[in-house]
PDB file of N, CA and C in Angstrom:
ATOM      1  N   UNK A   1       6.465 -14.074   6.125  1.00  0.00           N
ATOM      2  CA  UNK A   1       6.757 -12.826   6.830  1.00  0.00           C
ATOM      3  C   UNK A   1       5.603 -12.523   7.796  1.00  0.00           C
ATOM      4  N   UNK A   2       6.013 -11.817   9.033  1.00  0.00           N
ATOM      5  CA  UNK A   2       5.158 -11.501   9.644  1.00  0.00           C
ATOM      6  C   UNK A   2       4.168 -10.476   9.765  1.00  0.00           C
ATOM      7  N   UNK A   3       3.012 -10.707  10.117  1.00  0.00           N
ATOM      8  CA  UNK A   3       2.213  -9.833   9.599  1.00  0.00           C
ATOM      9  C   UNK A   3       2.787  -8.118  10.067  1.00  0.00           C
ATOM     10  N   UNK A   4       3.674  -8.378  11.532  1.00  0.00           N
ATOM     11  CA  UNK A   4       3.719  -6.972  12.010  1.00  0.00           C
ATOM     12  C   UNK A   4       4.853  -6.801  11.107  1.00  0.00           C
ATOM     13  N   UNK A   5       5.569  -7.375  10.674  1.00  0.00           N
ATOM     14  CA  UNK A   5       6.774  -6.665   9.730  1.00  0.00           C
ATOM     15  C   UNK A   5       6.039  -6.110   8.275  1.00  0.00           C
ATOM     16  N   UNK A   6       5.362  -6.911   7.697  1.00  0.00           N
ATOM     17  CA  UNK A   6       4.762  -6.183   7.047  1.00  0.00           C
ATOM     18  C   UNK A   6       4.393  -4.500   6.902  1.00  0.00           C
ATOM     19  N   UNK A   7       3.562  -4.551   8.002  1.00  0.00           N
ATOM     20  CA  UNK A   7       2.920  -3.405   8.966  1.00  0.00           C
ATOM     21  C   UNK A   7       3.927  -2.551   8.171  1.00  0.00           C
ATOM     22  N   UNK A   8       5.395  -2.557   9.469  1.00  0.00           N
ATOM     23  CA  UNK A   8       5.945  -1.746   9.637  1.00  0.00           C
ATOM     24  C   UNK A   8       7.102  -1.777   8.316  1.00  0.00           C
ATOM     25  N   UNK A   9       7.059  -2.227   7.424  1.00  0.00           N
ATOM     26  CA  UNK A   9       7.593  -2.282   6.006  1.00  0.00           C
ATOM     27  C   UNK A   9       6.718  -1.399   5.221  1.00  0.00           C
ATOM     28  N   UNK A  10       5.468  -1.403   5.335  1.00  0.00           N
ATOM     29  CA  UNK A  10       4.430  -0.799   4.664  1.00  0.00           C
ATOM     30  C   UNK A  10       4.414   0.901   4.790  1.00  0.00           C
ATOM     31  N   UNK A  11       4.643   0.981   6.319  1.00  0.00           N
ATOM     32  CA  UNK A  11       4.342   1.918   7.045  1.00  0.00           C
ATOM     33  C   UNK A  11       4.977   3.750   6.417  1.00  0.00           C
ATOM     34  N   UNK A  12       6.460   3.353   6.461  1.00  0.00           N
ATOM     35  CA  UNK A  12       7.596   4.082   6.128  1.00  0.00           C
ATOM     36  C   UNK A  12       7.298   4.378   4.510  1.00  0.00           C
ATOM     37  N   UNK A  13       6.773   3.494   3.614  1.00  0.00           N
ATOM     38  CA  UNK A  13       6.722   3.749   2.058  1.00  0.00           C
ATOM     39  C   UNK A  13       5.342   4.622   2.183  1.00  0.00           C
ATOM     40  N   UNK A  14       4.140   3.975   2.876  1.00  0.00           N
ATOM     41  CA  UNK A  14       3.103   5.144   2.670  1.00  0.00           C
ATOM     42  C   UNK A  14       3.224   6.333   2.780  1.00  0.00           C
ATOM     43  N   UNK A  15       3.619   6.466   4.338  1.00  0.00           N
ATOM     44  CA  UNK A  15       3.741   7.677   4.633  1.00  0.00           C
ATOM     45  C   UNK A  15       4.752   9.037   3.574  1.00  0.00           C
ATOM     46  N   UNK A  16       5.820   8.721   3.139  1.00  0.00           N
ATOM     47  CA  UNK A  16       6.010   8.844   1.904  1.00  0.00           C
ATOM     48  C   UNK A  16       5.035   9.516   0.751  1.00  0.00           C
ATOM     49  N   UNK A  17       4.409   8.248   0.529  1.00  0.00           N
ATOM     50  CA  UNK A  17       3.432   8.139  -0.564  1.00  0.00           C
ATOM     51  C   UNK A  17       2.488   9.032  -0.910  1.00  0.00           C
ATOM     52  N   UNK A  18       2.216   9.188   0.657  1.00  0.00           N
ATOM     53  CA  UNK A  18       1.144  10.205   0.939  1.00  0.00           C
ATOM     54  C   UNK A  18       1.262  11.869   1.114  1.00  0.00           C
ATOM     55  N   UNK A  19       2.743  12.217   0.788  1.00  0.00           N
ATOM     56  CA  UNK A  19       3.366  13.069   0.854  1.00  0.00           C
ATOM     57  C   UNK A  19       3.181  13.767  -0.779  1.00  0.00           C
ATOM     58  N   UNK A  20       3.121  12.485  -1.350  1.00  0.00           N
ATOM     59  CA  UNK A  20       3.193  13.022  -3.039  1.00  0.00           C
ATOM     60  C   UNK A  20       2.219  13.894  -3.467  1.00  0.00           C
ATOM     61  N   UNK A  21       2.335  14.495  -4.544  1.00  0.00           N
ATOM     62  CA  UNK A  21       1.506  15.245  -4.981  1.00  0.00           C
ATOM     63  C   UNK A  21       0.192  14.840  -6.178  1.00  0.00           C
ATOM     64  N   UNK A  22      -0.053  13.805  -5.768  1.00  0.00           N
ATOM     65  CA  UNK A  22      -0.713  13.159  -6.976  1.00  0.00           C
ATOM     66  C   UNK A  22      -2.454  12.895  -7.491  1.00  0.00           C
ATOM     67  N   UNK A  23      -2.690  14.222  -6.772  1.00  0.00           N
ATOM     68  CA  UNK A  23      -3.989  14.371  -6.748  1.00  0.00           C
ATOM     69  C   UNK A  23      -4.743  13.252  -5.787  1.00  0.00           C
ATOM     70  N   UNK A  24      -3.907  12.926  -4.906  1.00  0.00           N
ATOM     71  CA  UNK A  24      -4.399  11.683  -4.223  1.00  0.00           C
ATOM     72  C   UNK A  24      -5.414  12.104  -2.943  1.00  0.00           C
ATOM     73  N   UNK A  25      -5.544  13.206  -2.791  1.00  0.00           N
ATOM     74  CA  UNK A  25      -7.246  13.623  -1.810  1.00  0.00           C
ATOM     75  C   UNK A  25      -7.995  13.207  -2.512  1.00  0.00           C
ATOM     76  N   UNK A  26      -8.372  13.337  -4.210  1.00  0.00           N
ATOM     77  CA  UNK A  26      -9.473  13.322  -5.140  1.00  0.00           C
ATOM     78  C   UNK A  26      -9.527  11.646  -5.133  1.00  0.00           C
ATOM     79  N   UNK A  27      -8.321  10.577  -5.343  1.00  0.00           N
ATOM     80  CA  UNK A  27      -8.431   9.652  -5.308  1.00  0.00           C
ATOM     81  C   UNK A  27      -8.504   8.565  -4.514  1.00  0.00           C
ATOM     82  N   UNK A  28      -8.428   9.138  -2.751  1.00  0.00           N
ATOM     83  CA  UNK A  28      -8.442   8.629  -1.641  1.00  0.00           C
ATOM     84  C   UNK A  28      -9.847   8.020  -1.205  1.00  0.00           C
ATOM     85  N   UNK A  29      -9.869   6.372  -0.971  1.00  0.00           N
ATOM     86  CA  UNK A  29     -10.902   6.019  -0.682  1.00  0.00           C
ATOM     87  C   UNK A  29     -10.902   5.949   0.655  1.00  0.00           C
ATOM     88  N   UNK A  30     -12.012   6.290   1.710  1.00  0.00           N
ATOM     89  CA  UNK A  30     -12.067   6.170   2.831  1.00  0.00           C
ATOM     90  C   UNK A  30     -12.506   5.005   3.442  1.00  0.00           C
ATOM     91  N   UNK A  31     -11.865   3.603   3.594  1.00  0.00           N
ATOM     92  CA  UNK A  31     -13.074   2.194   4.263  1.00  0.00           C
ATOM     93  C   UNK A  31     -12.634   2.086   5.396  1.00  0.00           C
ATOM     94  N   UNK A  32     -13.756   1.894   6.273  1.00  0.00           N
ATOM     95  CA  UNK A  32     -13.954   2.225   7.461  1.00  0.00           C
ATOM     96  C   UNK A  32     -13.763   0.575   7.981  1.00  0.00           C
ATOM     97  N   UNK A  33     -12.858   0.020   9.065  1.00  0.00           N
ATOM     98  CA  UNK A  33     -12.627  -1.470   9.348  1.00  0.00           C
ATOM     99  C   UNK A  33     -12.782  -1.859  10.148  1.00  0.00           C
ATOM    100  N   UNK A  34     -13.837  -2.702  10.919  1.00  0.00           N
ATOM    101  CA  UNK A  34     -13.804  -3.280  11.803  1.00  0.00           C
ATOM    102  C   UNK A  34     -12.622  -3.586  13.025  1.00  0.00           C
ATOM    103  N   UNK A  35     -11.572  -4.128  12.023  1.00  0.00           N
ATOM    104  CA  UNK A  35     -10.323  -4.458  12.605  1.00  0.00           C
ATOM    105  C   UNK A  35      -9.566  -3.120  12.987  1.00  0.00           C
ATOM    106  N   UNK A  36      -8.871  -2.711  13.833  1.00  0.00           N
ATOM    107  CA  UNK A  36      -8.417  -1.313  14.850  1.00  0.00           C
ATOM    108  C   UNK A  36      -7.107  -1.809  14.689  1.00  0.00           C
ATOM    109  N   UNK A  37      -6.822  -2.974  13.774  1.00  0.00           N
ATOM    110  CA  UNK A  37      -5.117  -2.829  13.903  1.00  0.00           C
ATOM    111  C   UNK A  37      -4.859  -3.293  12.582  1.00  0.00           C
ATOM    112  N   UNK A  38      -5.330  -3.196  11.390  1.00  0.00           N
ATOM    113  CA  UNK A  38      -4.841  -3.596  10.346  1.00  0.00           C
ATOM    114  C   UNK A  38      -4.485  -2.090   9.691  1.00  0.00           C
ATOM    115  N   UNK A  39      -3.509  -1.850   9.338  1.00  0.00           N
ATOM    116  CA  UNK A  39      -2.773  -0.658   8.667  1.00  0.00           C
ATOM    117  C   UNK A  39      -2.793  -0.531   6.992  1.00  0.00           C
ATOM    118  N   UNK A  40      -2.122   0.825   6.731  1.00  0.00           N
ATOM    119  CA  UNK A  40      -2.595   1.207   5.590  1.00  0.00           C
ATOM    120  C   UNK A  40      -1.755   0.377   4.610  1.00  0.00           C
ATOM    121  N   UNK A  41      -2.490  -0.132   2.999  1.00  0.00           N
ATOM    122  CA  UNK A  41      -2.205  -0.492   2.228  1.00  0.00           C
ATOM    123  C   UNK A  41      -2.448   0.086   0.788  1.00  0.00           C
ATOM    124  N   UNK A  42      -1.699  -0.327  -0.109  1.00  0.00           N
ATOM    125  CA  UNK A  42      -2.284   0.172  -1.426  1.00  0.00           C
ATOM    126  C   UNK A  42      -2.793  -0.602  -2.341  1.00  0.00           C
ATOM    127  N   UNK A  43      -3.786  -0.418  -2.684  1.00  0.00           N
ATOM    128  CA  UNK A  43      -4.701  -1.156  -3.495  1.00  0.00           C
ATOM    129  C   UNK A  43      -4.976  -0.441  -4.989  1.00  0.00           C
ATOM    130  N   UNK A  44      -5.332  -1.324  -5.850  1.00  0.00           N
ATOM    131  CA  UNK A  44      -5.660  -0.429  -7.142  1.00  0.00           C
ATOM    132  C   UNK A  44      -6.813  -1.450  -7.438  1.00  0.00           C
ATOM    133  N   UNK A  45      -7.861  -0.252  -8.032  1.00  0.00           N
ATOM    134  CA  UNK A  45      -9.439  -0.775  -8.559  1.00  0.00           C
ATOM    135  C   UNK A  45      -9.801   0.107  -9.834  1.00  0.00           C
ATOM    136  N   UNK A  46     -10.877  -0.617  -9.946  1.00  0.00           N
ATOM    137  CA  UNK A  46     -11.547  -0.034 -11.881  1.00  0.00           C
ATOM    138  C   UNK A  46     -11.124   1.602 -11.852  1.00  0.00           C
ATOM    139  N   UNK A  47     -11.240   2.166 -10.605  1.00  0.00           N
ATOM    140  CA  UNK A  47     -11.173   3.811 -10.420  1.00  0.00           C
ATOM    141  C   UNK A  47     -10.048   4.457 -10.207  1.00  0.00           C
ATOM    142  N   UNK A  48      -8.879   3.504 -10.592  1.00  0.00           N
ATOM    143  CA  UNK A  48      -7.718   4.028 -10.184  1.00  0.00           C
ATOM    144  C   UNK A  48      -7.004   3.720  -9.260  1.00  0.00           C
ATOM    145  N   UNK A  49      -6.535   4.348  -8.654  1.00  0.00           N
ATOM    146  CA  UNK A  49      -5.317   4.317  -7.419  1.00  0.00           C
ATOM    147  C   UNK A  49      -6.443   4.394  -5.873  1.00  0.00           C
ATOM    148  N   UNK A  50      -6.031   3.790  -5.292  1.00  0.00           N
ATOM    149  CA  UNK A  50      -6.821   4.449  -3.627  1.00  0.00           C
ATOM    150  C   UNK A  50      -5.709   3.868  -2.743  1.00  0.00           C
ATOM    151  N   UNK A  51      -5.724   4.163  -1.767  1.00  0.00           N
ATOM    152  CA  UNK A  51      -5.585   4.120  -0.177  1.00  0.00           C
ATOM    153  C   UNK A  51      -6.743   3.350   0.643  1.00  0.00           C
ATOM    154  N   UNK A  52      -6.292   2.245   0.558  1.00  0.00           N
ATOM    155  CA  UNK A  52      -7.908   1.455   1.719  1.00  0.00           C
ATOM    156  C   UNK A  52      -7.077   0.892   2.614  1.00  0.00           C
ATOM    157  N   UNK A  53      -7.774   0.829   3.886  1.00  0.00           N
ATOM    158  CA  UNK A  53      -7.171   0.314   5.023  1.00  0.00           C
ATOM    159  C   UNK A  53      -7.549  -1.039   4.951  1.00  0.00           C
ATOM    160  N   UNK A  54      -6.630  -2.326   4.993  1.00  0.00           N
ATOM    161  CA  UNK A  54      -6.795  -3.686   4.478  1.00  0.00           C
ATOM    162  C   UNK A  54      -6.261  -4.074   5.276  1.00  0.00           C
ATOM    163  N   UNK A  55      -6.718  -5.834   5.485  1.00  0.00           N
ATOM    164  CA  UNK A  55      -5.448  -6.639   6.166  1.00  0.00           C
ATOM    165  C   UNK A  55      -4.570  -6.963   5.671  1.00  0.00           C
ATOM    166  N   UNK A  56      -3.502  -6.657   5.698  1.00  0.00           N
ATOM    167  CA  UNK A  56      -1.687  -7.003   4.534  1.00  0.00           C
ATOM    168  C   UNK A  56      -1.814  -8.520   4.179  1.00  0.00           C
ATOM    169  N   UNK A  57      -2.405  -9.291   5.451  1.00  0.00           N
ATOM    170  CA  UNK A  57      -2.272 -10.543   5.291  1.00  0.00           C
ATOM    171  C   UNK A  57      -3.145 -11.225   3.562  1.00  0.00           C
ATOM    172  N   UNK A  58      -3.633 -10.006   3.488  1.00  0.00           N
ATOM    173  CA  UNK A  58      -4.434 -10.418   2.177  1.00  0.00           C
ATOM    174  C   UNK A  58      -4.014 -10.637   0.951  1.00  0.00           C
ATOM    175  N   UNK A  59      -2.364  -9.706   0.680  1.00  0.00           N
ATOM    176  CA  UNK A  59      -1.815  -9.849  -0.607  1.00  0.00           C
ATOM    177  C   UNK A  59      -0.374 -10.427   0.257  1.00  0.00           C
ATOM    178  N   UNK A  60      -0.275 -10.590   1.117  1.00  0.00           N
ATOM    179  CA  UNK A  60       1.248 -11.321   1.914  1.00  0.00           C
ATOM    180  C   UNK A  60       1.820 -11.532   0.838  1.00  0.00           C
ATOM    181  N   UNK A  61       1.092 -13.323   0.030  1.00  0.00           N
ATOM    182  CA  UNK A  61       1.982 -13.956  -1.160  1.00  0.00           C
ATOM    183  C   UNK A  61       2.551 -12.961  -1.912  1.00  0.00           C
ATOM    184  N   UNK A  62       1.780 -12.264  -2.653  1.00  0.00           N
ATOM    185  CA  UNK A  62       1.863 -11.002  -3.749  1.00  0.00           C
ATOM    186  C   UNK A  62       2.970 -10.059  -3.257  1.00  0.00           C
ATOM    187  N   UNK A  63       3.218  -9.487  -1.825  1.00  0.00           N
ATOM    188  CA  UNK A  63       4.255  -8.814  -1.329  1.00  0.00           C
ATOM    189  C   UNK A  63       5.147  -9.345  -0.857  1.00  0.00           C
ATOM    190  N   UNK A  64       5.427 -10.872  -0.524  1.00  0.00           N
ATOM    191  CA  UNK A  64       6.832 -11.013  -0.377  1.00  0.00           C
ATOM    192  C   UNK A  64       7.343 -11.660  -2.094  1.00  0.00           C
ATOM    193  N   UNK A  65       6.705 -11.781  -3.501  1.00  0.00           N
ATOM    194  CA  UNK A  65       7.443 -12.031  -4.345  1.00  0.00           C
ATOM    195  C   UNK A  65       7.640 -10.602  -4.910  1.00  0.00           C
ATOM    196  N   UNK A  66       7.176  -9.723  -4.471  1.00  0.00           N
ATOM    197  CA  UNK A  66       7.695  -8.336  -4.919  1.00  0.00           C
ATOM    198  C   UNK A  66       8.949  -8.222  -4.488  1.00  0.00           C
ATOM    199  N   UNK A  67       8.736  -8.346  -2.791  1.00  0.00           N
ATOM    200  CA  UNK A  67      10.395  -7.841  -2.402  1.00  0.00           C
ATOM    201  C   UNK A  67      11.365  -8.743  -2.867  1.00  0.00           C
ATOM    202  N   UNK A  68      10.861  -9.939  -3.147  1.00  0.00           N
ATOM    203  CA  UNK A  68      12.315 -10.910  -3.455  1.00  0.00           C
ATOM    204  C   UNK A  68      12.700 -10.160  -5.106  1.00  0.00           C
ATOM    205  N   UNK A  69      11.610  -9.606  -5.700  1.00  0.00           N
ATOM    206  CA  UNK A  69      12.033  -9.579  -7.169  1.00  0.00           C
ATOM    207  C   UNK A  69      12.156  -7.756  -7.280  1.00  0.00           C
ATOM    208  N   UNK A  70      12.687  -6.831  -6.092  1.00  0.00           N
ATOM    209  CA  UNK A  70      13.500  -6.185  -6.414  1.00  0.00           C
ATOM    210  C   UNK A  70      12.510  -4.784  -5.225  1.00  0.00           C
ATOM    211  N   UNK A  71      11.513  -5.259  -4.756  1.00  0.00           N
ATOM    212  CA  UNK A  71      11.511  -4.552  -3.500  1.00  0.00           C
ATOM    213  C   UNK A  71       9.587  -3.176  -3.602  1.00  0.00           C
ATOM    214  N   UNK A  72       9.212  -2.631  -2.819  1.00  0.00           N
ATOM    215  CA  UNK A  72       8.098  -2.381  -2.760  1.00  0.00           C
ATOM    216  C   UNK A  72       8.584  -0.633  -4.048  1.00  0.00           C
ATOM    217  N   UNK A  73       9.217  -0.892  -4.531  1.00  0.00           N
ATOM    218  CA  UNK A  73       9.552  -0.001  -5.655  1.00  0.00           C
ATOM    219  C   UNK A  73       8.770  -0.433  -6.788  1.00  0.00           C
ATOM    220  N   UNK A  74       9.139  -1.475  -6.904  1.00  0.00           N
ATOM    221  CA  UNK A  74       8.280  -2.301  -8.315  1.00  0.00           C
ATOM    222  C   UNK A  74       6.964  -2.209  -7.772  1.00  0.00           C
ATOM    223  N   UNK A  75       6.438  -2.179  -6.861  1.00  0.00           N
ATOM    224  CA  UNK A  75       5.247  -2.286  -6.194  1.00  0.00           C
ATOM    225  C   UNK A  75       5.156  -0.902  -6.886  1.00  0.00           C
ATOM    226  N   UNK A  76       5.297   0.115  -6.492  1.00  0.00           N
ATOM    227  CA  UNK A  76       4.547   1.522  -6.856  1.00  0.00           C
ATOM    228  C   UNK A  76       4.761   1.453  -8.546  1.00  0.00           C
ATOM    229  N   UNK A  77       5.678   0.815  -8.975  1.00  0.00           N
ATOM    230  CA  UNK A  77       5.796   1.351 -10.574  1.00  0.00           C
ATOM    231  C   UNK A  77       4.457   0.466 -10.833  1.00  0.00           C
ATOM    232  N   UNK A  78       4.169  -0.675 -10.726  1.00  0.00           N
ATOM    233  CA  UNK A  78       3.317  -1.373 -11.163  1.00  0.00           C
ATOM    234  C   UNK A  78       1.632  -0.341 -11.181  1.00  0.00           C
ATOM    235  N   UNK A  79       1.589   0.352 -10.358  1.00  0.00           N
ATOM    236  CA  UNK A  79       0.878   1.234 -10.094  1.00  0.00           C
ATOM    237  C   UNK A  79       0.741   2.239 -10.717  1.00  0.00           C
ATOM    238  N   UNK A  80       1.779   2.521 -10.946  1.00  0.00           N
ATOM    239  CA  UNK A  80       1.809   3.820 -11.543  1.00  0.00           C
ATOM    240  C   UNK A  80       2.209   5.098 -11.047  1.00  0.00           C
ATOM    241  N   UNK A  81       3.296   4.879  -9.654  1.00  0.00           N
ATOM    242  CA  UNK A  81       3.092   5.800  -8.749  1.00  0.00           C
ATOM    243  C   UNK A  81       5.033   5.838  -8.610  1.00  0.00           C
ATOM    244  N   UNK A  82       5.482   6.890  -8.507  1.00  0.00           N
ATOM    245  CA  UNK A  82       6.881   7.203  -8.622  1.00  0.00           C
ATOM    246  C   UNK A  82       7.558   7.702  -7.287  1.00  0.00           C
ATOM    247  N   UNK A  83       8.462   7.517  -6.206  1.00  0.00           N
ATOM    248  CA  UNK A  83       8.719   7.526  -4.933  1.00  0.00           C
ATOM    249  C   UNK A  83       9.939   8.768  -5.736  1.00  0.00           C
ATOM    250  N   UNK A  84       9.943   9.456  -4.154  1.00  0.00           N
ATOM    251  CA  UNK A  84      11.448  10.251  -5.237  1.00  0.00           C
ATOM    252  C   UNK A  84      12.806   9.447  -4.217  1.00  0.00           C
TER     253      UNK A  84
END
């Protein structure tokens, strides 16, 4: 998949995401990127849940066997995070 589909696959669920109520200011990490065109992703670390701006190309493998095995839904449950 391409990296810009990614992007814009990504794009529509964050924004979303970021809508939720999930105490996610307190858990929002801010990384600052060199790169001016790599878009937002979700990541999970020792501290929980964050928001870091990443290159997609980094978990690609990891996100296209999500969508084949039932779509970026399983992605948030795996997380811990519930879309309405």
């Amino acid at each position: 998949i391409d990296n810009k589909v990614l992007e814009d696959k990504y794009r529509d669920s964050v924004n979303v995401f970021q809508k939720e109520d999930i105490n996610l200011e307190k858990r929002k990490k801010h990384a600052i990127s060199k790169n001016k065109k790599v878009s937002m992703a979700i990541s999970t670390d020792r501290h929980g849940l964050s928001l870091t701006k990443t290159a997609l190309r980094f978990n690609e493998q990891d996100l296209n066997i999500e969508w084949k095995n039932g779509g970026l839904g399983n992605i948030f449950k795996k997380i811990g995070v519930r879309l309405k």
